[in-house]
Protein backbone atom coordinates (compact mmCIF):
# COMPACT_ATOMS: atom_id res chain seq x y z
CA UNK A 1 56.12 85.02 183.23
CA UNK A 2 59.88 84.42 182.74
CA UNK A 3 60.54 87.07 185.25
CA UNK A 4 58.25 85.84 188.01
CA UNK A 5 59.29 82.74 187.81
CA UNK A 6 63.72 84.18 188.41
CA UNK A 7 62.16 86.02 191.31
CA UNK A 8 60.53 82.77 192.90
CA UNK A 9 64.17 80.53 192.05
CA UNK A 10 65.93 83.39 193.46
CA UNK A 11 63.87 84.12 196.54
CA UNK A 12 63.90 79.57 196.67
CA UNK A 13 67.96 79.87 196.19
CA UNK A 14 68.08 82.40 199.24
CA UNK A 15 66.25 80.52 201.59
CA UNK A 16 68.26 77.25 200.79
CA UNK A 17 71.90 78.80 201.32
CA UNK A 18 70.88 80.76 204.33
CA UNK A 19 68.34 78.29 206.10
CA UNK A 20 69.70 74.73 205.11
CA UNK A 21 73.21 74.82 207.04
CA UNK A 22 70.89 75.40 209.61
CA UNK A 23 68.82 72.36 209.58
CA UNK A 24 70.28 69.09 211.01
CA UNK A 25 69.87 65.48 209.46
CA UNK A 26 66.76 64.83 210.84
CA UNK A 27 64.95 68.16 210.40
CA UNK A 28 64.85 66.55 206.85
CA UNK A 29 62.56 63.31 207.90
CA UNK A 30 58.71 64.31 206.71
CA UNK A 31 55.56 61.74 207.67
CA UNK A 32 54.42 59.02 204.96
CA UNK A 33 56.86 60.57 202.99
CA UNK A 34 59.30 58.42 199.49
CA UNK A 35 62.57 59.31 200.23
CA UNK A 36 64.71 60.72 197.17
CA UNK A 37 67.97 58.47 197.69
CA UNK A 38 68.24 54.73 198.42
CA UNK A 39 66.17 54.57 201.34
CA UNK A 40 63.42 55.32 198.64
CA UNK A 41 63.86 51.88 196.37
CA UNK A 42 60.78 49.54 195.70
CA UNK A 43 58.39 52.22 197.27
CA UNK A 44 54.58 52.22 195.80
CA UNK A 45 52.52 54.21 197.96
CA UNK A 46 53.91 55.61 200.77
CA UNK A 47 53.78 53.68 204.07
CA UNK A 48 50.59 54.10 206.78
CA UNK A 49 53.04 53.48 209.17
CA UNK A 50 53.35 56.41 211.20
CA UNK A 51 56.92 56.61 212.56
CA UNK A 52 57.96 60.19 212.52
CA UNK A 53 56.62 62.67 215.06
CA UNK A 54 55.08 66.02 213.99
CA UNK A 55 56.87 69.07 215.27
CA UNK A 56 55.62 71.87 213.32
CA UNK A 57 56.05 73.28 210.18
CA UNK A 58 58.97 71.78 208.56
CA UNK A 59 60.39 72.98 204.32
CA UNK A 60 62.43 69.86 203.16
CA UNK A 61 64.30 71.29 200.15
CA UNK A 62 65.63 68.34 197.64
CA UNK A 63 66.57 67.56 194.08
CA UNK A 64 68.61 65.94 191.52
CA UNK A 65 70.46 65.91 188.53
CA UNK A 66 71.48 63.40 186.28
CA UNK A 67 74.15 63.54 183.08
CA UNK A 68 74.29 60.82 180.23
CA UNK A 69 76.87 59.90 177.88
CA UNK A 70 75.39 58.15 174.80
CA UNK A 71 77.48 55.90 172.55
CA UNK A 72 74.27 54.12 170.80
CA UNK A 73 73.92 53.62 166.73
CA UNK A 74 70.71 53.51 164.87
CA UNK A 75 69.96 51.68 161.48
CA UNK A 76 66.87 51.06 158.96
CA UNK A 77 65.82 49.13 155.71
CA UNK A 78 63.35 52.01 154.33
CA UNK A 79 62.46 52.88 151.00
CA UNK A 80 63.26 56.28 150.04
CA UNK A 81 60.77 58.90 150.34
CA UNK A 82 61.70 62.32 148.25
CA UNK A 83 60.55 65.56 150.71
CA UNK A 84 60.80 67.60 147.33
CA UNK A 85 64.11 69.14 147.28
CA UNK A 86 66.06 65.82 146.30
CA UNK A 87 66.11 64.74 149.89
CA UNK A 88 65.44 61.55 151.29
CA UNK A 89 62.80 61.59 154.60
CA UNK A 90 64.19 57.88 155.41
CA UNK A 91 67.97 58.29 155.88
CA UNK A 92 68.03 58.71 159.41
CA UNK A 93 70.39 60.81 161.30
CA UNK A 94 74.12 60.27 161.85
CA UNK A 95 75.00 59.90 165.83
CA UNK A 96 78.00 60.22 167.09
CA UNK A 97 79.43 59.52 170.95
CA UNK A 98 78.99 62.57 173.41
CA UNK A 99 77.11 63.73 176.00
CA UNK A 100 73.46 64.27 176.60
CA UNK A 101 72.01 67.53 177.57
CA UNK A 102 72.23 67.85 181.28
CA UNK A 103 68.92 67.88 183.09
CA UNK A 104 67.53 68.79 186.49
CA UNK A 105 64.73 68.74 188.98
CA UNK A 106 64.25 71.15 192.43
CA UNK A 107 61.88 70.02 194.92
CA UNK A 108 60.03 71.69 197.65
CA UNK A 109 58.64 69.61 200.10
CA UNK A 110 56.37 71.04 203.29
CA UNK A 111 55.12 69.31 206.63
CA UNK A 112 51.97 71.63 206.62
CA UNK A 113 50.70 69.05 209.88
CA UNK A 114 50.43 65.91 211.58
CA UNK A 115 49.75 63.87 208.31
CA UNK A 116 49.48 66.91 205.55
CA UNK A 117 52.58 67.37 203.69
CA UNK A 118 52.66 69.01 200.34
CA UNK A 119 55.21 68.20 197.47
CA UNK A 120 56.25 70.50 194.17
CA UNK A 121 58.51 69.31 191.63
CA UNK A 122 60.29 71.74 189.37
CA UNK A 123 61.82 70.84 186.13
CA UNK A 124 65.37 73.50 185.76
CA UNK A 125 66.28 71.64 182.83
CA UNK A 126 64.92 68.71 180.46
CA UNK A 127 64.83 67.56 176.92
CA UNK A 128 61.44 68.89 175.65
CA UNK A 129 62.13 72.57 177.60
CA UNK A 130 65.46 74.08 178.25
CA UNK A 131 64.04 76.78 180.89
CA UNK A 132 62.71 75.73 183.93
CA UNK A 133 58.86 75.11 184.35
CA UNK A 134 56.86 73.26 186.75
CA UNK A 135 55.86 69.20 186.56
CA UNK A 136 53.14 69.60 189.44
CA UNK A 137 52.43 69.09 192.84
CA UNK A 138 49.83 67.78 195.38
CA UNK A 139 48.46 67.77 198.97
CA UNK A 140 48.71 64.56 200.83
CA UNK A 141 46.80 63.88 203.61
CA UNK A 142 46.84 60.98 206.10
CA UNK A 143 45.51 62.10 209.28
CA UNK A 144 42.54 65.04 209.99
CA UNK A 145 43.92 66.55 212.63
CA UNK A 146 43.43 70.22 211.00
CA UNK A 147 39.39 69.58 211.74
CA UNK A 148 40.64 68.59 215.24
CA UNK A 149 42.97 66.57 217.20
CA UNK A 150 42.63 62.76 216.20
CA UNK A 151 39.77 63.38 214.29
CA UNK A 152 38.58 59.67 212.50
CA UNK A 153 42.26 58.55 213.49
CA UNK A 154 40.53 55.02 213.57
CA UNK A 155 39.67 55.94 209.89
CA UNK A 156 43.12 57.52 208.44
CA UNK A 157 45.30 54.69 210.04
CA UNK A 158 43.86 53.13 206.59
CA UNK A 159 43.26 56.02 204.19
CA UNK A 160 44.88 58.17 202.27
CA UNK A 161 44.08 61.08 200.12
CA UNK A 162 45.73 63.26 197.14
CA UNK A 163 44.25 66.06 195.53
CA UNK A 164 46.51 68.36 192.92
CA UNK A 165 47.77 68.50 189.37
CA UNK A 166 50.05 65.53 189.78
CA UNK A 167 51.45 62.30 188.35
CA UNK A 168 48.47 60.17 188.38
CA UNK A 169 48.84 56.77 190.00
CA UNK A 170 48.23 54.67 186.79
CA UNK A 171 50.15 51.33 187.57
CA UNK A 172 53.39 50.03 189.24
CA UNK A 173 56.17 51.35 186.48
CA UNK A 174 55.92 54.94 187.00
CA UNK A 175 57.07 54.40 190.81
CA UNK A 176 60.57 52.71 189.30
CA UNK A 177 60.82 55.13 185.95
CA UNK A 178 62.99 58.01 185.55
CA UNK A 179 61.61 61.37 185.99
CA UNK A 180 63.39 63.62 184.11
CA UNK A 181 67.08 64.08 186.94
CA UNK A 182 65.00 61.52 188.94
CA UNK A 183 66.93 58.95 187.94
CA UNK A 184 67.66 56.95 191.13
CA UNK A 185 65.02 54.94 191.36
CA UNK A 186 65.36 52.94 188.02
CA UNK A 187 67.83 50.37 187.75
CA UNK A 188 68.12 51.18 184.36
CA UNK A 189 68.60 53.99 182.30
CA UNK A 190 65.44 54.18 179.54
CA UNK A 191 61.94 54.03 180.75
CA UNK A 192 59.38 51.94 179.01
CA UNK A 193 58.65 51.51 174.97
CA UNK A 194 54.80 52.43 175.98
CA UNK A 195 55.69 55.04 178.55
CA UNK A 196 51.89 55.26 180.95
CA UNK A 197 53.03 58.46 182.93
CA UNK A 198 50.40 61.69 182.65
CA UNK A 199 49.64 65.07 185.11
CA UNK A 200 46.45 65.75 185.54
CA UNK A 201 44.50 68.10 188.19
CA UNK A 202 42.19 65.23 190.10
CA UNK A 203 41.91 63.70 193.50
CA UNK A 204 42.73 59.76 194.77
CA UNK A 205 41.86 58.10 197.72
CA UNK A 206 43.47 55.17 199.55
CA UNK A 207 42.66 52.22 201.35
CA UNK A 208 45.18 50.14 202.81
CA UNK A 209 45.29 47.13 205.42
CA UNK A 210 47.29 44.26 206.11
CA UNK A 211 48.91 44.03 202.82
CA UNK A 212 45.22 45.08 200.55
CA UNK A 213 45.36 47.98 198.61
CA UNK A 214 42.70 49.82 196.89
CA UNK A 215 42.83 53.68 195.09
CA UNK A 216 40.32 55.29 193.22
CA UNK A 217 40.19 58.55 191.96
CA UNK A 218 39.39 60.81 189.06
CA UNK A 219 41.28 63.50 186.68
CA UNK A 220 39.82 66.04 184.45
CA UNK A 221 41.42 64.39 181.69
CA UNK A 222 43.99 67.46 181.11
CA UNK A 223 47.16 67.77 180.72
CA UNK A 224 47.29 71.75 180.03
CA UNK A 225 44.65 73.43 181.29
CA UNK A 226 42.01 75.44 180.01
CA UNK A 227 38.72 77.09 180.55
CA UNK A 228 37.48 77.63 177.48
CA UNK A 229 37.24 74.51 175.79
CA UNK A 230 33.70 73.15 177.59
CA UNK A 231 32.62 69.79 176.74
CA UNK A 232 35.77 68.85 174.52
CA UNK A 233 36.98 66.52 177.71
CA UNK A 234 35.51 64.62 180.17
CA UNK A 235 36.01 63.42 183.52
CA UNK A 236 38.68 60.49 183.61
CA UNK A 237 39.00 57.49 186.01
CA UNK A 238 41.49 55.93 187.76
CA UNK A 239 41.50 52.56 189.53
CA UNK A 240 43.94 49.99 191.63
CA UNK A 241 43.84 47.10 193.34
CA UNK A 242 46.10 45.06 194.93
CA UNK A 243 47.92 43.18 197.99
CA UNK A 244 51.58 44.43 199.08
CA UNK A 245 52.87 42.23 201.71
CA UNK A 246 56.51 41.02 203.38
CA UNK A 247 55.72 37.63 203.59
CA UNK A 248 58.76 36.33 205.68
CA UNK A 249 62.11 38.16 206.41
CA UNK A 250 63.44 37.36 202.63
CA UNK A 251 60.15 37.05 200.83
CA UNK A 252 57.86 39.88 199.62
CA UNK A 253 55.57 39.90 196.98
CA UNK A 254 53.11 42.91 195.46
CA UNK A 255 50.47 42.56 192.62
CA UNK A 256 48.40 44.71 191.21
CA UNK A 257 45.66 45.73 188.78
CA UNK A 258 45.23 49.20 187.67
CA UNK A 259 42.97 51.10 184.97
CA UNK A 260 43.00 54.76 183.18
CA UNK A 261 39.47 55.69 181.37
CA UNK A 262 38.87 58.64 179.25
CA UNK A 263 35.49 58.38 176.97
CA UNK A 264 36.47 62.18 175.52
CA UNK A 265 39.30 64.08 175.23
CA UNK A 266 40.52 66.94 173.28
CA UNK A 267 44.04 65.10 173.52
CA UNK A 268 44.96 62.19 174.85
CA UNK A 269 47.71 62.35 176.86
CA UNK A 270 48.45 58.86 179.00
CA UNK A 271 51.47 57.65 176.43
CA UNK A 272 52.95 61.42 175.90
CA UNK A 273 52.39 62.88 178.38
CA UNK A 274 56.01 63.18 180.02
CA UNK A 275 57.20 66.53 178.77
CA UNK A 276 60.93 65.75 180.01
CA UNK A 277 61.79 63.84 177.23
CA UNK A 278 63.37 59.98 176.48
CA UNK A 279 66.62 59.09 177.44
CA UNK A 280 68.23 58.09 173.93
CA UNK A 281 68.69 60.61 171.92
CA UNK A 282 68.29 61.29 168.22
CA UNK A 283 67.16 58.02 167.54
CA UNK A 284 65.64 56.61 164.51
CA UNK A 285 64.88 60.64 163.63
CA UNK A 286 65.17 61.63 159.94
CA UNK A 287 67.90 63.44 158.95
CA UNK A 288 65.94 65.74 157.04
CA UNK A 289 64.42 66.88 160.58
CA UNK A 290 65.02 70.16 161.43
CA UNK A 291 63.64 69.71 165.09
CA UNK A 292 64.52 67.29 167.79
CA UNK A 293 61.70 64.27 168.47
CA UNK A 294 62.21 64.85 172.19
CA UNK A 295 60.41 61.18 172.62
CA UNK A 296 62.77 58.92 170.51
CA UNK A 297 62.77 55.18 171.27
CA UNK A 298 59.33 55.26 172.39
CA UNK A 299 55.92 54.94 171.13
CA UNK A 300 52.59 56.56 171.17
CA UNK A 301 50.00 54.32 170.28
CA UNK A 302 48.16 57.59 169.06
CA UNK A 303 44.48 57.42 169.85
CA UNK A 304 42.29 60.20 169.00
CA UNK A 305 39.89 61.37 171.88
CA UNK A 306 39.09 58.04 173.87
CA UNK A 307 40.99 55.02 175.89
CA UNK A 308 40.62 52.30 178.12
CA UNK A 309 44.11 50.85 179.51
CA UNK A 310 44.71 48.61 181.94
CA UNK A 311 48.09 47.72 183.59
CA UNK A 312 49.21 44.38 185.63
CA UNK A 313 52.07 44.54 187.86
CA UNK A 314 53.98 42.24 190.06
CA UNK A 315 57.30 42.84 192.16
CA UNK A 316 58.78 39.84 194.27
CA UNK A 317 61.73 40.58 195.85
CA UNK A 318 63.28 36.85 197.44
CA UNK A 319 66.80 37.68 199.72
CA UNK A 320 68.59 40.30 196.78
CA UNK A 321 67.02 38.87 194.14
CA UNK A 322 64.16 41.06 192.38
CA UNK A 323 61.65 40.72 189.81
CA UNK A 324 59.21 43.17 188.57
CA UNK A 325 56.81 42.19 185.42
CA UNK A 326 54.35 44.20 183.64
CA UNK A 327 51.67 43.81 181.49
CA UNK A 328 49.72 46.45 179.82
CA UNK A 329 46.80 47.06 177.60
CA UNK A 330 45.79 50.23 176.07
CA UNK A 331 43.01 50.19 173.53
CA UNK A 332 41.48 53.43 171.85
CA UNK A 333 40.39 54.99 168.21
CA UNK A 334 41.90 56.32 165.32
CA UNK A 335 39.63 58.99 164.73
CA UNK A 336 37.74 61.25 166.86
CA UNK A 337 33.78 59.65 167.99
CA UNK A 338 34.56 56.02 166.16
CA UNK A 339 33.30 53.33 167.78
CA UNK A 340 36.13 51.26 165.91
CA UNK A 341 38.88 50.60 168.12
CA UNK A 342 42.49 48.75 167.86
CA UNK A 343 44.29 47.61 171.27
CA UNK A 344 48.48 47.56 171.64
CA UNK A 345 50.12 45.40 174.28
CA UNK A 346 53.38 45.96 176.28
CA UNK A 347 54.92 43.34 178.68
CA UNK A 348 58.08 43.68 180.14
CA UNK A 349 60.47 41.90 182.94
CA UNK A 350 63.53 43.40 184.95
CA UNK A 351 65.29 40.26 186.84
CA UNK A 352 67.79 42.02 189.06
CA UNK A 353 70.68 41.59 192.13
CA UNK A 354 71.91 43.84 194.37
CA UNK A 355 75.13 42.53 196.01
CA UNK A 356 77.77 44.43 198.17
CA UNK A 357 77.64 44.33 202.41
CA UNK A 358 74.93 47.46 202.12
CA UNK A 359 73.48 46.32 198.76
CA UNK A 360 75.16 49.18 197.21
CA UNK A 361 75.98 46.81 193.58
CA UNK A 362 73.96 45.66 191.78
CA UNK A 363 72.95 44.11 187.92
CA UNK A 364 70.21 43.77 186.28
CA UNK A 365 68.53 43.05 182.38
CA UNK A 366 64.93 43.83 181.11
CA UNK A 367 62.25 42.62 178.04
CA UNK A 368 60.22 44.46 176.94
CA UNK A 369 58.15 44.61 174.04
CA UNK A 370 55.32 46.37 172.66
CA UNK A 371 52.86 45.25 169.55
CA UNK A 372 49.84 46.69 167.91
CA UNK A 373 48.16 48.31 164.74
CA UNK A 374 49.19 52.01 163.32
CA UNK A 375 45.88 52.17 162.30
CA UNK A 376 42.68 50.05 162.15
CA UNK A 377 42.66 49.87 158.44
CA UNK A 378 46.20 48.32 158.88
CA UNK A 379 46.05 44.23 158.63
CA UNK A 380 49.09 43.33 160.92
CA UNK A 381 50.41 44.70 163.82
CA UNK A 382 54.06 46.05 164.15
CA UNK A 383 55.80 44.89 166.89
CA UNK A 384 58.94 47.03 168.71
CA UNK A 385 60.89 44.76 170.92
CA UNK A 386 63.95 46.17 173.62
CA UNK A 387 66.56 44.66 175.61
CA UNK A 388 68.49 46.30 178.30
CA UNK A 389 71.02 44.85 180.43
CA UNK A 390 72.49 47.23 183.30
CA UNK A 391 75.11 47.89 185.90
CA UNK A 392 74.55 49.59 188.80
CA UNK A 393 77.08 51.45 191.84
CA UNK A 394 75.45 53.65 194.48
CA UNK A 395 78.74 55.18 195.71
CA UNK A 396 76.52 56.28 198.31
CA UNK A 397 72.64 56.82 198.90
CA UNK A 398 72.59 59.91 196.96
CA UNK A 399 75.04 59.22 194.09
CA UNK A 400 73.92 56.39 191.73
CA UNK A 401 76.21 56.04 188.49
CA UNK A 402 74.81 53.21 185.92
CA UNK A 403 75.43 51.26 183.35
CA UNK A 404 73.24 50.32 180.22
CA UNK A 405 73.42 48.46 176.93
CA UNK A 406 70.32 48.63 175.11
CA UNK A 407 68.87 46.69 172.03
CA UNK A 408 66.19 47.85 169.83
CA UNK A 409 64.61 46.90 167.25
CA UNK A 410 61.23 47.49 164.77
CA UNK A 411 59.42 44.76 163.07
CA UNK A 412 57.02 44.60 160.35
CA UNK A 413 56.76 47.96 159.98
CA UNK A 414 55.94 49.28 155.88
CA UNK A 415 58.87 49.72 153.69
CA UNK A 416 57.72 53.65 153.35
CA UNK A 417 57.90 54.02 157.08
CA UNK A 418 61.55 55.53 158.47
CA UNK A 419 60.76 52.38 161.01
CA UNK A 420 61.02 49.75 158.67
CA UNK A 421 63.36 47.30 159.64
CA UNK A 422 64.82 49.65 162.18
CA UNK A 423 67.43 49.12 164.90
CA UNK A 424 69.43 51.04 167.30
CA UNK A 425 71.61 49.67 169.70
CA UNK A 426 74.91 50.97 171.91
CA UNK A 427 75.47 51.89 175.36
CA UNK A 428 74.39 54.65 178.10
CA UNK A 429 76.56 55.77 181.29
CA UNK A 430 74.60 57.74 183.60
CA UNK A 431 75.27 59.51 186.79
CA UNK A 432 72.63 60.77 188.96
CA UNK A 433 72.33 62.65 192.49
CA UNK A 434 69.69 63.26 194.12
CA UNK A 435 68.49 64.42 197.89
């Protein structure tokens, strides 16, 4: 497996050296199509608008990389808790300043026709695997013209459809997170305490006009995929609605509604299911631990085999002031076929300014804070509550270095738990390009 997949980066390598120099600027422009630099901030779904002409086949090859260097302390309260050789599983792990692992993406992007394009993202390096392996890819399709020229054009001028094993469109916040070296589009440098981001093989469709949005669509509930576990998952649904609009020249304002459903799964992936790992490192890990928690500083609310979770989002962006809120609400078991269930909530808020004569400045600060039960039999919720402030410097559309300070703390947690009274807090500087 290891070797096929050298042969495919080499053969990918090739045609980039030999091929790209000879692709201009433009050759690079694909139809309804998120650019991977600037251009690509406060993006949802990609635009109906179509405003690039189809010329034929056309391989746009992009990526990005993104370094971190991590000054950030962590503290706790706990009781200690012998592992039986005289150690204590509470003392948590020493950190010192340095850099973070190194990580990178490689995308392959295709104008298959007027309105198909296909898109495969590539982890080369991340937290949870060193080697390179693939995230997933879909097929995007906004116009029918491979059934025949203009074929329901009336139709596709408002629809959209994705089928592949692909980042599900659950929410806003994965549209502004970081994806492993896709770091650009988040002001900041940490994604969310509950982090909603899953791949799953499915299909979506979208309707959009003046401003309304609608998606549905349906996964099989997998993140690794198998053929030989029947009836241990079912089908899972996906839902949005919403209204997207540029009000006036300064003035634009999106909200929207979304829900993920699963009534059986073998695992539950919606709040772990981002194999690249969490941006802060070592974290509130025991020091006892002989393996890295590659999710540290976030949380799992760790149902067993069913969920309902719904997500509110709303971005206003007034003149170079933004705003983008969320609210989310996940609710599941502890145990596999219980009809008991506990809920967690998460809201958060970025307030941010971009300044400069291009915008290229900006600073920003987010809440966010997450609450629920570890377990129904628990009587009071914990509560986990973050603040980040940032600094931001595109030194140009493909070269974004940032700055973070982040707060973090864990409340209410029992005295037995490494959590219990637990804090970390310190600084992040991370550089990111991408193209």
């Amino acid at each position: 497996m290891k070797h096929s997949i050298t042969i495919i980066v080499n053969l990918i390598l090739v045609y980039f050296f030999v091929f790209s120099p000879l692709q201009t600027a433009q050759d690079r422009d694909l139809q309804y199509y998120r650019y991977p630099d600037k251009n690509g901030l406060n993006i949802f779904e990609t635009s109906k608008e179509d405003t690039i002409k189809y010329e034929g086949l056309k391989v746009r090859i992009g990526g990005a990389s993104t370094l971190q260097f991590q000054g950030v302390n962590n503290t706790n309260d706990a009781d200690t808790v012998d592992d039986g050789n005289g150690n204590n599983v509470n003392q948590l792990r020493d950190l010192t300043n340095n850099f973070n692992l190194a990580t990178a993406n490689f995308d392959i992007d295709v104008q298959l026709a007027r309105g198909m394009r296909m898109h495969l993202r590539t982890y080369f390096s991340s937290r949870h695997h060193h080697e390179a392996y693939v995230k997933g890819g879909y097929l995007q399709i906004d116009r029918l013209d491979f059934i025949s020229d203009g074929f329901l054009d009336n139709v596709m001028d408002f629809v959209t459809i994705k089928i592949g094993h692909m980042e599900n469109n659950f929410g806003d916040a994965h549209f502004r997170r970081s994806d492993n070296a896709m770091t650009l589009y988040n002001p900041f440098v940490g994604n969310y305490i509950l982090d909603g981001f899953t791949t799953e093989v499915g299909g979506e469709v979208y309707y959009s006009n003046s401003g309304f949005l609608a998606m549905v669509g349906i996964t099989n509930g997998k993140l690794n995929q198998s053929v030989t576990d029947e009836g241990a998952t079912s089908i899972a649904f996906l839902g949005k609605l919403g209204y997207d609009k540029q009000l006036s020249e300064n003035l634009r304002l999106r909200l929207t509604g979304s829900i993920y459903q699963n009534d059986k799964a073998a695992r539950l992936y919606l709040y772990s299911g981002d194999r690249a790992g969490s941006r802060y490192y070592s974290v509130m890990e025991s020091a006892t631990s002989t393996t890295d928690n590659f999710t540290s500083g976030r949380w799992n609310p760790g149902f067993a085999d069913k969920i309902t979770a719904f997500m509110v989002n709303t971005f206003i962006r007034f003149y170079s002031f933004e705003v983008f809120g969320t609210f989310e609400r996940p609710e599941g078991g502890d145990t596999p076929g219980s009809s008991e269930t506990r809920a967690w909530t998460q809201f958060a808020i970025d307030g941010l300014y971009r300044f400069g004569s291009t915008e290229n400045f900006y600073v920003g600060v987010r809440y966010n804070t997450a609450s629920g039960k570890l377990l129904n039999s628990n009587p009071d919720p914990v509560t986990i509550n973050r603040i980040q402030g940032s600094i931001g410097w595109f030194l140009t559309d493909n070269v974004l270095t940032k700055f973070e300070y982040v707060n973090q703390t864990y409340n209410d947690y029992p005295s037995s738990s490494i959590y219990s009274n637990g804090k970390f807090d310190g600084y992040l500087i991370e550089a990111v390009v991408s193209f």
